[in-house]
N, C-alpha and C. Protein backbone atom coordinates (compact mmCIF):
# COMPACT_ATOMS: atom_id res chain seq x y z
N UNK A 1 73.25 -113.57 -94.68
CA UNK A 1 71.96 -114.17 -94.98
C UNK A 1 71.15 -114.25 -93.69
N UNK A 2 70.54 -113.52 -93.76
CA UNK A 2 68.91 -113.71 -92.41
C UNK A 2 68.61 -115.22 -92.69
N UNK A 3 68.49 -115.12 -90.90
CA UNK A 3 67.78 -116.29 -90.26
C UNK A 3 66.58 -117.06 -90.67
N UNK A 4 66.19 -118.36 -91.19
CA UNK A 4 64.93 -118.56 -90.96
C UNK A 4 64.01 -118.29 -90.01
N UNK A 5 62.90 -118.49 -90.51
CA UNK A 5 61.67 -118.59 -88.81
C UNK A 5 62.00 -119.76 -88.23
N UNK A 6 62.32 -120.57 -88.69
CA UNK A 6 62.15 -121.97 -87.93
C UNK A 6 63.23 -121.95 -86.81
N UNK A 7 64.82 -121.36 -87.64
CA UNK A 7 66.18 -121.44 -86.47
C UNK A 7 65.90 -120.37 -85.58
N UNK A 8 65.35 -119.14 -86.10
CA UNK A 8 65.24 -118.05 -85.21
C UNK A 8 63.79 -118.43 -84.08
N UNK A 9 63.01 -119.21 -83.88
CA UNK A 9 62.09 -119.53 -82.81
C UNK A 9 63.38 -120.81 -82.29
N UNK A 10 64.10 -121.79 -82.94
CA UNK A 10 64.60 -122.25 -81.86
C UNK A 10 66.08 -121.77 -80.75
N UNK A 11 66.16 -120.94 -81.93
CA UNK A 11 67.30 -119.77 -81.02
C UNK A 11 66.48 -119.20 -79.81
N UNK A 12 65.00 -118.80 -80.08
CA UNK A 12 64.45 -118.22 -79.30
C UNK A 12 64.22 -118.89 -77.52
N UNK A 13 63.84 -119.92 -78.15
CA UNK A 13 63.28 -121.14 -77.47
C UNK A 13 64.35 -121.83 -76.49
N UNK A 14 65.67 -121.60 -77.23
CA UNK A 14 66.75 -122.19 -76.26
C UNK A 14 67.51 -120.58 -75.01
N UNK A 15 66.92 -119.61 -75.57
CA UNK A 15 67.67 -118.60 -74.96
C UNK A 15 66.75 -118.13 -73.74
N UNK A 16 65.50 -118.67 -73.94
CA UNK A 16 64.53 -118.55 -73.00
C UNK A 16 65.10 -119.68 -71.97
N UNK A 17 65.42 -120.93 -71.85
CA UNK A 17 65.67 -121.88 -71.33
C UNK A 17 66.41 -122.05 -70.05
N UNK A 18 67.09 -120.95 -69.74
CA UNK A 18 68.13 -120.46 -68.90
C UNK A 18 67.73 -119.55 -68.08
N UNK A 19 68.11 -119.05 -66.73
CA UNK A 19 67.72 -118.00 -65.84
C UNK A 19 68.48 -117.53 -65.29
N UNK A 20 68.18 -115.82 -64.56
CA UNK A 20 69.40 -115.24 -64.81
C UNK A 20 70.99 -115.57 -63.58
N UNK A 21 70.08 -116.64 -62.72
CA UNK A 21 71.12 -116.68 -61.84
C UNK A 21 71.90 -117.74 -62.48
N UNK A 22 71.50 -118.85 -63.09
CA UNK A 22 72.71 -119.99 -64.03
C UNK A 22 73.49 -119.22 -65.20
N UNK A 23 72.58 -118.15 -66.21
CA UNK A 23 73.36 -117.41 -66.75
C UNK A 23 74.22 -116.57 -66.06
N UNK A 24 74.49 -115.92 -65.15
CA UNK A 24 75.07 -115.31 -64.33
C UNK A 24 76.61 -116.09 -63.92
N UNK A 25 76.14 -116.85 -63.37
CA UNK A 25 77.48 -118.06 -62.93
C UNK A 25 77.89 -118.35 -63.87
N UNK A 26 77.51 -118.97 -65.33
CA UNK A 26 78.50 -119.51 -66.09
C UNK A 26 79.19 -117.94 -66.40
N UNK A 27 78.32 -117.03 -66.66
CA UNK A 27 79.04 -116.07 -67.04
C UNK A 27 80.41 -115.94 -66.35
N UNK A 28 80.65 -115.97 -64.93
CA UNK A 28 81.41 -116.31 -64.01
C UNK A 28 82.33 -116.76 -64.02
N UNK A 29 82.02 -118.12 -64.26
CA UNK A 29 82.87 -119.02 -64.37
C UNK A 29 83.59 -119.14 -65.68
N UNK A 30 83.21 -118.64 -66.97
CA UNK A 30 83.74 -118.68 -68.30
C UNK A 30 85.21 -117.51 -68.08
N UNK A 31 84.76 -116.22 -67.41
CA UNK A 31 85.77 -115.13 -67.15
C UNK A 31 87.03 -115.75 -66.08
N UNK A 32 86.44 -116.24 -65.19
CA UNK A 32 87.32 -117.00 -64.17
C UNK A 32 88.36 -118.25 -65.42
N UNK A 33 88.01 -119.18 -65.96
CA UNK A 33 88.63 -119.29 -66.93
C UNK A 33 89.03 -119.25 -67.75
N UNK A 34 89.42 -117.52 -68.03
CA UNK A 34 89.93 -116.67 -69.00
C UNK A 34 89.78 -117.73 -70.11
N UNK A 35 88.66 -117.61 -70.40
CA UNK A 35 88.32 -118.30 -72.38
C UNK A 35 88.20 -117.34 -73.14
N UNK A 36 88.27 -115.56 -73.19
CA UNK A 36 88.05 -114.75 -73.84
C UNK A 36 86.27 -114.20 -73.21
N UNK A 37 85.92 -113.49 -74.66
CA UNK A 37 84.47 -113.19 -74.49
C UNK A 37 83.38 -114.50 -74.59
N UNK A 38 82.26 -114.08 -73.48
CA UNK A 38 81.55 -115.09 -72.96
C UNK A 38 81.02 -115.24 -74.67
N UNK A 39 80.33 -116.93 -75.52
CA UNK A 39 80.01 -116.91 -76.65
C UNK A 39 78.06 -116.41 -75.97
N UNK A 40 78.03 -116.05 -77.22
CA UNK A 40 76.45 -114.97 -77.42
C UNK A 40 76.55 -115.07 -79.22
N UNK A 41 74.81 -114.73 -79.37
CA UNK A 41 74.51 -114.97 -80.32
C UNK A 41 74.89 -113.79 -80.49
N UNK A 42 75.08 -113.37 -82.32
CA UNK A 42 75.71 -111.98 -82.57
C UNK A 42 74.74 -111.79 -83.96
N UNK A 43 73.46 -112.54 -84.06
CA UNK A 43 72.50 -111.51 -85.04
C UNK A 43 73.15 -112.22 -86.72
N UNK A 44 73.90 -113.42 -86.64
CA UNK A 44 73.90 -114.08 -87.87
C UNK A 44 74.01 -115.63 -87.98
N UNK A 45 74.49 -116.23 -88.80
CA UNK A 45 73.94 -117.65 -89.48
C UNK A 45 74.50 -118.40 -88.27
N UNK A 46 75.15 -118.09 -87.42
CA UNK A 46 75.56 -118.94 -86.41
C UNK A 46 75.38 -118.46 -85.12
N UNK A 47 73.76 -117.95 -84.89
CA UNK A 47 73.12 -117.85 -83.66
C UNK A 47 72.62 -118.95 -83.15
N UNK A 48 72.31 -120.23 -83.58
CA UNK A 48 71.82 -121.05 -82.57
C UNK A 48 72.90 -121.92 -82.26
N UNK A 49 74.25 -122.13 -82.93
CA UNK A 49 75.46 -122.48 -82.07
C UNK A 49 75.66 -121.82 -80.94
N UNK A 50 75.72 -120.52 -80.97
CA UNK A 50 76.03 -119.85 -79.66
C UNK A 50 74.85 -119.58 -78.93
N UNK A 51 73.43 -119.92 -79.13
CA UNK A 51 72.80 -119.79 -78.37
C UNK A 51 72.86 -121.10 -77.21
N UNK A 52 73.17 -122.24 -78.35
CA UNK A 52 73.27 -123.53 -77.49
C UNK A 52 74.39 -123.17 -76.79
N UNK A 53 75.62 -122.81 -76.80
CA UNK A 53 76.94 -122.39 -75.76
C UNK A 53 76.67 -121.61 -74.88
N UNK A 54 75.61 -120.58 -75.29
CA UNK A 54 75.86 -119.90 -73.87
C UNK A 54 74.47 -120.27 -73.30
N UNK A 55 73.50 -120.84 -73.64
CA UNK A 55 72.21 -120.97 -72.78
C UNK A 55 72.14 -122.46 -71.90
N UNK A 56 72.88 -123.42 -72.80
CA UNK A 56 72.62 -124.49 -72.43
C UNK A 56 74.38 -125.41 -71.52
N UNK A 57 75.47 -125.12 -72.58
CA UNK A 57 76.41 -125.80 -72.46
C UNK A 57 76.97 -125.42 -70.92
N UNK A 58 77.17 -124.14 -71.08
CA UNK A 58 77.71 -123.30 -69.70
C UNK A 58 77.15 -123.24 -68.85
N UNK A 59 75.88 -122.85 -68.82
CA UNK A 59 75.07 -122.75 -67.46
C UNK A 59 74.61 -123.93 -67.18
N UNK A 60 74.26 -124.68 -68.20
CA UNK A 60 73.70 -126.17 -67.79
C UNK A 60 75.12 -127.59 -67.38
N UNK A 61 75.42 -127.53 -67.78
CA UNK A 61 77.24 -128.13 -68.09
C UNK A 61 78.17 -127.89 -67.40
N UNK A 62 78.59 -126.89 -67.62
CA UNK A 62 79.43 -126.22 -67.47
C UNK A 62 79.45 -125.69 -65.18
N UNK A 63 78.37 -124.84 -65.01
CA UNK A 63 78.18 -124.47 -64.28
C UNK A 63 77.16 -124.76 -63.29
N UNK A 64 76.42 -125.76 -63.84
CA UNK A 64 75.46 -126.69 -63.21
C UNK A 64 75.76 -127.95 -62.84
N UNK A 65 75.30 -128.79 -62.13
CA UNK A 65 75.50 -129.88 -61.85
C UNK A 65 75.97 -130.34 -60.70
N UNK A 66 76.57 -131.85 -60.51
CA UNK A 66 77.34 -131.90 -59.42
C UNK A 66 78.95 -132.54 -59.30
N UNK A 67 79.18 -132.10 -60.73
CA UNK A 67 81.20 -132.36 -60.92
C UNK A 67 81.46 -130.88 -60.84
N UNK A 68 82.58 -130.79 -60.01
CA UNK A 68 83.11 -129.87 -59.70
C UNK A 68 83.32 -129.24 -61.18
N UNK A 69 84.41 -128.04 -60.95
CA UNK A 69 84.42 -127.23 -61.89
C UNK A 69 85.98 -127.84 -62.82
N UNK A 70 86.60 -127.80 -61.38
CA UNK A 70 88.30 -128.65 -61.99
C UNK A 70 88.20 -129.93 -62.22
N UNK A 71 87.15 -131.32 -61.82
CA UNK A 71 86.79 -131.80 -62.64
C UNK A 71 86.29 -132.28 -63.91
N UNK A 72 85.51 -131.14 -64.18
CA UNK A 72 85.05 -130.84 -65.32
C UNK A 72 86.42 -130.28 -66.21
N UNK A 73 86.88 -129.77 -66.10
CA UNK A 73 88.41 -128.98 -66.49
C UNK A 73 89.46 -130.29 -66.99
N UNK A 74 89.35 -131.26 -66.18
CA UNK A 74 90.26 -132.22 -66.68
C UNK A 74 89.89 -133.23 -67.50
N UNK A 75 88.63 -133.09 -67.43
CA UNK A 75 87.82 -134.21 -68.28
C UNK A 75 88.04 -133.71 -69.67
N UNK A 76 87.81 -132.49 -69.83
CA UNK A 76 87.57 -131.92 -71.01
C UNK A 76 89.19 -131.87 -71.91
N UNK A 77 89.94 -131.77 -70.74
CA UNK A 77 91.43 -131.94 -71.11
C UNK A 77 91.65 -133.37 -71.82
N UNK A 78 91.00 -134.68 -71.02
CA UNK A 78 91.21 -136.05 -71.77
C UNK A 78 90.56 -136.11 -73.11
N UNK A 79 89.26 -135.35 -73.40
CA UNK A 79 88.35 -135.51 -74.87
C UNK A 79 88.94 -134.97 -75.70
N UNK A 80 89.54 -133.79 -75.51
CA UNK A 80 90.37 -133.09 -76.20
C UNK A 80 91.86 -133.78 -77.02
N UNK A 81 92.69 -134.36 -75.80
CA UNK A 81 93.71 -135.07 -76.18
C UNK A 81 93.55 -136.16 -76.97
N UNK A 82 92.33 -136.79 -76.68
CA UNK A 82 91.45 -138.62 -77.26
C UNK A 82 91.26 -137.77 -79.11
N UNK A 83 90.56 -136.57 -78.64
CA UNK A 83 89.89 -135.95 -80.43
C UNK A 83 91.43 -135.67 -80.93
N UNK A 84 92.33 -135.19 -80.34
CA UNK A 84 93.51 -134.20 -81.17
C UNK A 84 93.25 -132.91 -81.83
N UNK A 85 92.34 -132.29 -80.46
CA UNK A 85 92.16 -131.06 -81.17
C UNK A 85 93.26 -129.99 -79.90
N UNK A 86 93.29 -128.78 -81.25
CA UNK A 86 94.26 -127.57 -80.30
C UNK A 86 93.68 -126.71 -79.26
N UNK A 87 92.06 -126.83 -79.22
CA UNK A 87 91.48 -126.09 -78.22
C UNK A 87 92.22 -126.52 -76.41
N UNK A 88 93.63 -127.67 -76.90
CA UNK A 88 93.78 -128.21 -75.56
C UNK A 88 94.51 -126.96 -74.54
N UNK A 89 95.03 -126.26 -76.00
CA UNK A 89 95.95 -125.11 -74.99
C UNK A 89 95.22 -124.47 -74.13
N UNK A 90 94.49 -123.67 -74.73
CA UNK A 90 93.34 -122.98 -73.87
C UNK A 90 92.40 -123.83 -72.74
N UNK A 91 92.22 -125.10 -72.73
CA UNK A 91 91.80 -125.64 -71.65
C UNK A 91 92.60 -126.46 -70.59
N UNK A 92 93.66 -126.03 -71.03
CA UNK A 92 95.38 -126.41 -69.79
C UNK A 92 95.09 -125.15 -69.37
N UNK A 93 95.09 -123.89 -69.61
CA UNK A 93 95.14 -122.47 -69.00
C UNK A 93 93.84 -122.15 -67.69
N UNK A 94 92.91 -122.88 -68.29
CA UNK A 94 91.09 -122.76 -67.67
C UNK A 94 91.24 -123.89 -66.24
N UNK A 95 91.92 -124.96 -67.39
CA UNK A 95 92.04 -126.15 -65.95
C UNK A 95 93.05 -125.09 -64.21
N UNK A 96 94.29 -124.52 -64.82
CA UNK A 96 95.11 -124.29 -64.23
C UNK A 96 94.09 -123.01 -63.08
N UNK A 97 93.22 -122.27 -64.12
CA UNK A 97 92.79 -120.87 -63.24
C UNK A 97 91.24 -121.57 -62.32
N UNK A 98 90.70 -122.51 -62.61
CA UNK A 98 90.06 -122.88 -61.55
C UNK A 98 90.79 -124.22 -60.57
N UNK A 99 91.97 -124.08 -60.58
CA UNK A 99 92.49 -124.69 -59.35
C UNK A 99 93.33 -125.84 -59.56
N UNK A 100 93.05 -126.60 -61.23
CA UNK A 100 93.71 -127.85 -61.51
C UNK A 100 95.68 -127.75 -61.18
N UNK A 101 96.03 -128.63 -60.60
CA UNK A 101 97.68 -128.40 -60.16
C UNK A 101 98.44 -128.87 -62.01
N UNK A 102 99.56 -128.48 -61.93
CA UNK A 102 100.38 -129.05 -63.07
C UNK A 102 100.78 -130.40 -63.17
N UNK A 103 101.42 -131.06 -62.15
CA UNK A 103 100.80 -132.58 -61.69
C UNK A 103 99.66 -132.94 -62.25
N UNK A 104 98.50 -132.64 -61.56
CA UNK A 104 97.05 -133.08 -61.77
C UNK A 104 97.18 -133.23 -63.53
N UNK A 105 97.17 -132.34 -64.05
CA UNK A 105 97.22 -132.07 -65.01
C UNK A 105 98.31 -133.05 -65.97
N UNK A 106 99.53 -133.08 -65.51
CA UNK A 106 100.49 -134.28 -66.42
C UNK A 106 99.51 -135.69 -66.24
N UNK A 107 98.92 -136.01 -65.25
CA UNK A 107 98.38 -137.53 -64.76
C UNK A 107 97.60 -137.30 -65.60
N UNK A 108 97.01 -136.72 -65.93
CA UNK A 108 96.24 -137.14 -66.88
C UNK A 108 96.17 -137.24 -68.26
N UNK A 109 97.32 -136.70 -68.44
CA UNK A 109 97.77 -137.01 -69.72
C UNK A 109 98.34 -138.38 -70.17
N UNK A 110 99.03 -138.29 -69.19
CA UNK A 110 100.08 -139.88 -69.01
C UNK A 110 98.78 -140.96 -68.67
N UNK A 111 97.38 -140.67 -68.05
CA UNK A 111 96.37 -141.42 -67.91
C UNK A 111 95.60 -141.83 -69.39
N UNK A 112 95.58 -141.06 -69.70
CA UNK A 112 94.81 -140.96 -70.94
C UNK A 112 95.60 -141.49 -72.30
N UNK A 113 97.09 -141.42 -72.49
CA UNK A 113 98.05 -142.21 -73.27
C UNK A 113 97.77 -143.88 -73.44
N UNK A 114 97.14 -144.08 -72.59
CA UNK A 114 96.64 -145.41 -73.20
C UNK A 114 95.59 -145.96 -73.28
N UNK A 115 94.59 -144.84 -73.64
CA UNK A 115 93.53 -144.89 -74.10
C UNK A 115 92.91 -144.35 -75.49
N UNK A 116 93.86 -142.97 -75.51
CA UNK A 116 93.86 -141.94 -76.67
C UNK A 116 95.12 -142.43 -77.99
N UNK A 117 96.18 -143.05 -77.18
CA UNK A 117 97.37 -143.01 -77.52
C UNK A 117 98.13 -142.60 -77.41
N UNK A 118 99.74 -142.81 -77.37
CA UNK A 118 100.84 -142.24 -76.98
C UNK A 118 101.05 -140.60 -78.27
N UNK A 119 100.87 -141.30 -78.90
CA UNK A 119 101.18 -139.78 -79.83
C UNK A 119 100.00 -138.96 -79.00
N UNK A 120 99.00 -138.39 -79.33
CA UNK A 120 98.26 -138.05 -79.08
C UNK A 120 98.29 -137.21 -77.71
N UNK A 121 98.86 -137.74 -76.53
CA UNK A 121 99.44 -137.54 -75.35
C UNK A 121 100.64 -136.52 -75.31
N UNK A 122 101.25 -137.12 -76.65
CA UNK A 122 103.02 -136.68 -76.61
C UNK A 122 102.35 -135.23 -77.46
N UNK A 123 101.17 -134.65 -78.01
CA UNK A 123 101.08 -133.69 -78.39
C UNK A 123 100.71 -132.94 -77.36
N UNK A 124 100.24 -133.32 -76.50
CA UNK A 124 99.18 -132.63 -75.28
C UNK A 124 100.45 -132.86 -74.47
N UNK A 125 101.48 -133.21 -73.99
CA UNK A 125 101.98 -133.00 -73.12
C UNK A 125 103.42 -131.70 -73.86
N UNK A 126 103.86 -131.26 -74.76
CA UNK A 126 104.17 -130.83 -75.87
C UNK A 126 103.37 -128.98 -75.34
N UNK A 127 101.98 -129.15 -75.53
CA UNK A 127 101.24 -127.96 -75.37
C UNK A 127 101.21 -127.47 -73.79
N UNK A 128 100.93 -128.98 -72.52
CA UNK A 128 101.24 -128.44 -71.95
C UNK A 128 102.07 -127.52 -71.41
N UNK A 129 103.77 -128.19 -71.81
CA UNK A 129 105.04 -127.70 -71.63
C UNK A 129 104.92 -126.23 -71.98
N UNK A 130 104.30 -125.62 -72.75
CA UNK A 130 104.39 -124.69 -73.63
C UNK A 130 103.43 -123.63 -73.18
N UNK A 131 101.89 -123.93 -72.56
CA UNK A 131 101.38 -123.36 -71.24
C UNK A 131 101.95 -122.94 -69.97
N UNK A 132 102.74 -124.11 -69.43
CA UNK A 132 103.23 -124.02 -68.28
C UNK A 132 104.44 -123.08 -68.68
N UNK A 133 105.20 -122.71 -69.29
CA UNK A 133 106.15 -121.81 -69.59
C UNK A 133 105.95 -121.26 -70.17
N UNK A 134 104.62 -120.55 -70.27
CA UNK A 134 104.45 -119.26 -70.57
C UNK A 134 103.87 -118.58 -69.28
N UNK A 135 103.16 -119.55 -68.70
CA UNK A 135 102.70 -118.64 -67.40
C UNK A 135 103.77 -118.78 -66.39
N UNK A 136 104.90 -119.38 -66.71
CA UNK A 136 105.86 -119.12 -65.48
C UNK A 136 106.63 -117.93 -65.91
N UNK A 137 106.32 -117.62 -67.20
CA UNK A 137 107.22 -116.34 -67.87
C UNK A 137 106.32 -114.83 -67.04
N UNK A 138 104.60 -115.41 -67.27
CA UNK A 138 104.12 -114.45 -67.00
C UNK A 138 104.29 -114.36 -64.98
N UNK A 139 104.45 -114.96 -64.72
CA UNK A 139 104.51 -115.13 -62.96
C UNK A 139 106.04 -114.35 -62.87
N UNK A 140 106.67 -114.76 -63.56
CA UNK A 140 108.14 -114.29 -63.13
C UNK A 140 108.46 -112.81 -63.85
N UNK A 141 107.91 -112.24 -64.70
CA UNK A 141 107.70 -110.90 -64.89
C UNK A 141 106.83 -110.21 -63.88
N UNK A 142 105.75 -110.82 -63.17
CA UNK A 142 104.92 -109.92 -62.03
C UNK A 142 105.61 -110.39 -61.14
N UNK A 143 106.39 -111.01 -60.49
CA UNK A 143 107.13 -111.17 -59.40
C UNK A 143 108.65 -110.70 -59.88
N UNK A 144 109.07 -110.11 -59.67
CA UNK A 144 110.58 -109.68 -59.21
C UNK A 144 111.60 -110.44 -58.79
N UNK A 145 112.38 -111.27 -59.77
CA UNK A 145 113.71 -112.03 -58.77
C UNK A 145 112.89 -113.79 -59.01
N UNK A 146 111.58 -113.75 -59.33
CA UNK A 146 110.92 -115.18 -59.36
C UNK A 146 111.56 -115.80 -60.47
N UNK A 147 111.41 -117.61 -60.02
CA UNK A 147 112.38 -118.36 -61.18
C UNK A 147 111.55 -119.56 -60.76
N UNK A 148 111.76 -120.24 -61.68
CA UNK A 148 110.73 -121.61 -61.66
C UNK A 148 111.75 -122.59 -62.15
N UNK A 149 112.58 -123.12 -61.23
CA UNK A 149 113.68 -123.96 -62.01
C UNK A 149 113.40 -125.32 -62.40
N UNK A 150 111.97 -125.62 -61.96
CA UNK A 150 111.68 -126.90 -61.81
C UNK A 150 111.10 -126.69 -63.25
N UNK A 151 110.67 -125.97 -63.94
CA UNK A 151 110.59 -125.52 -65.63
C UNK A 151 111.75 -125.66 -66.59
N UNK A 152 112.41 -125.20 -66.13
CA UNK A 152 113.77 -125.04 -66.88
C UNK A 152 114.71 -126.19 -66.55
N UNK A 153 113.98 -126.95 -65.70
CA UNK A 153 115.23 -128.91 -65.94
C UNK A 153 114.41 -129.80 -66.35
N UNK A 154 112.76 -129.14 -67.11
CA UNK A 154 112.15 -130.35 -67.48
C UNK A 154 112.03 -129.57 -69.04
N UNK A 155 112.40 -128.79 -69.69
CA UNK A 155 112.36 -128.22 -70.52
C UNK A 155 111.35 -127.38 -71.41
């Protein structure tokens, strides 16, 4: 189903909003945290979601401002764990590739457990486990002879 006039001028209106050096960086920064393909409008009923993601959220949000980037990374890790949604896996992976430590990363889980709740936590720490041992699978297949034992006595 084609766009109205009304969503298609504010698709318009928000894609204008952005310039090419903030679009540029989030672009950047979205690849740097391997999230897949950067979101873009794709010409149907859910162009001004992705116009708002990639014109406003990323470059403005995301890649603007003055919280760091791995700040931003862990924050998004606590909203996530507080909502109980699964997008947490993929933003344990994003936290980890702009710099967040695995530490960093447990504290805040164990921070956020008594705010979000212990279940809630015990799922996110669950996914972490399950991040972190997959990229020690993937580290220890590109390294030769590599072992992460400190993985394998916390399970």
């Amino acid at each position: 189903m084609p766009m109205d006039h009304e969503k298609q001028a504010v698709v318009s209106a928000v894609s204008a909003s952005g310039n090419a050096d903030e679009l540029a960086r989030a672009r950047e920064l979205y690849h740097r945290m391997q999230l897949g393909p950067y979101p873009e409008p794709a010409g149907d009923e859910f162009d001004l979601f992705f116009a708002i993601a990639s014109e406003v959220q990323w470059p403005k949000t995301w890649a603007g401002g003055d919280l760091d980037v791995k700040t931003r990374s862990l924050c998004t890790i606590a909203a996530l764990i507080a909502l109980g949604k699964p997008q947490v896996h993929g933003h344990i992976r994003a936290a980890l590739a702009v710099g967040a430590s695995r530490q960093e990363i447990a504290d805040v889980i164990t921070h956020i457990a008594f705010y979000a709740g212990f279940p809630a936590a015990a799922n996110t720490l669950r996914a972490a486990r399950e991040v972190f041992g997959e990229m020690a699978s993937d580290h220890s297949t590109s390294q030769t002879g590599s072992h992460d034992a400190q993985s394998d006595r916390r399970g």
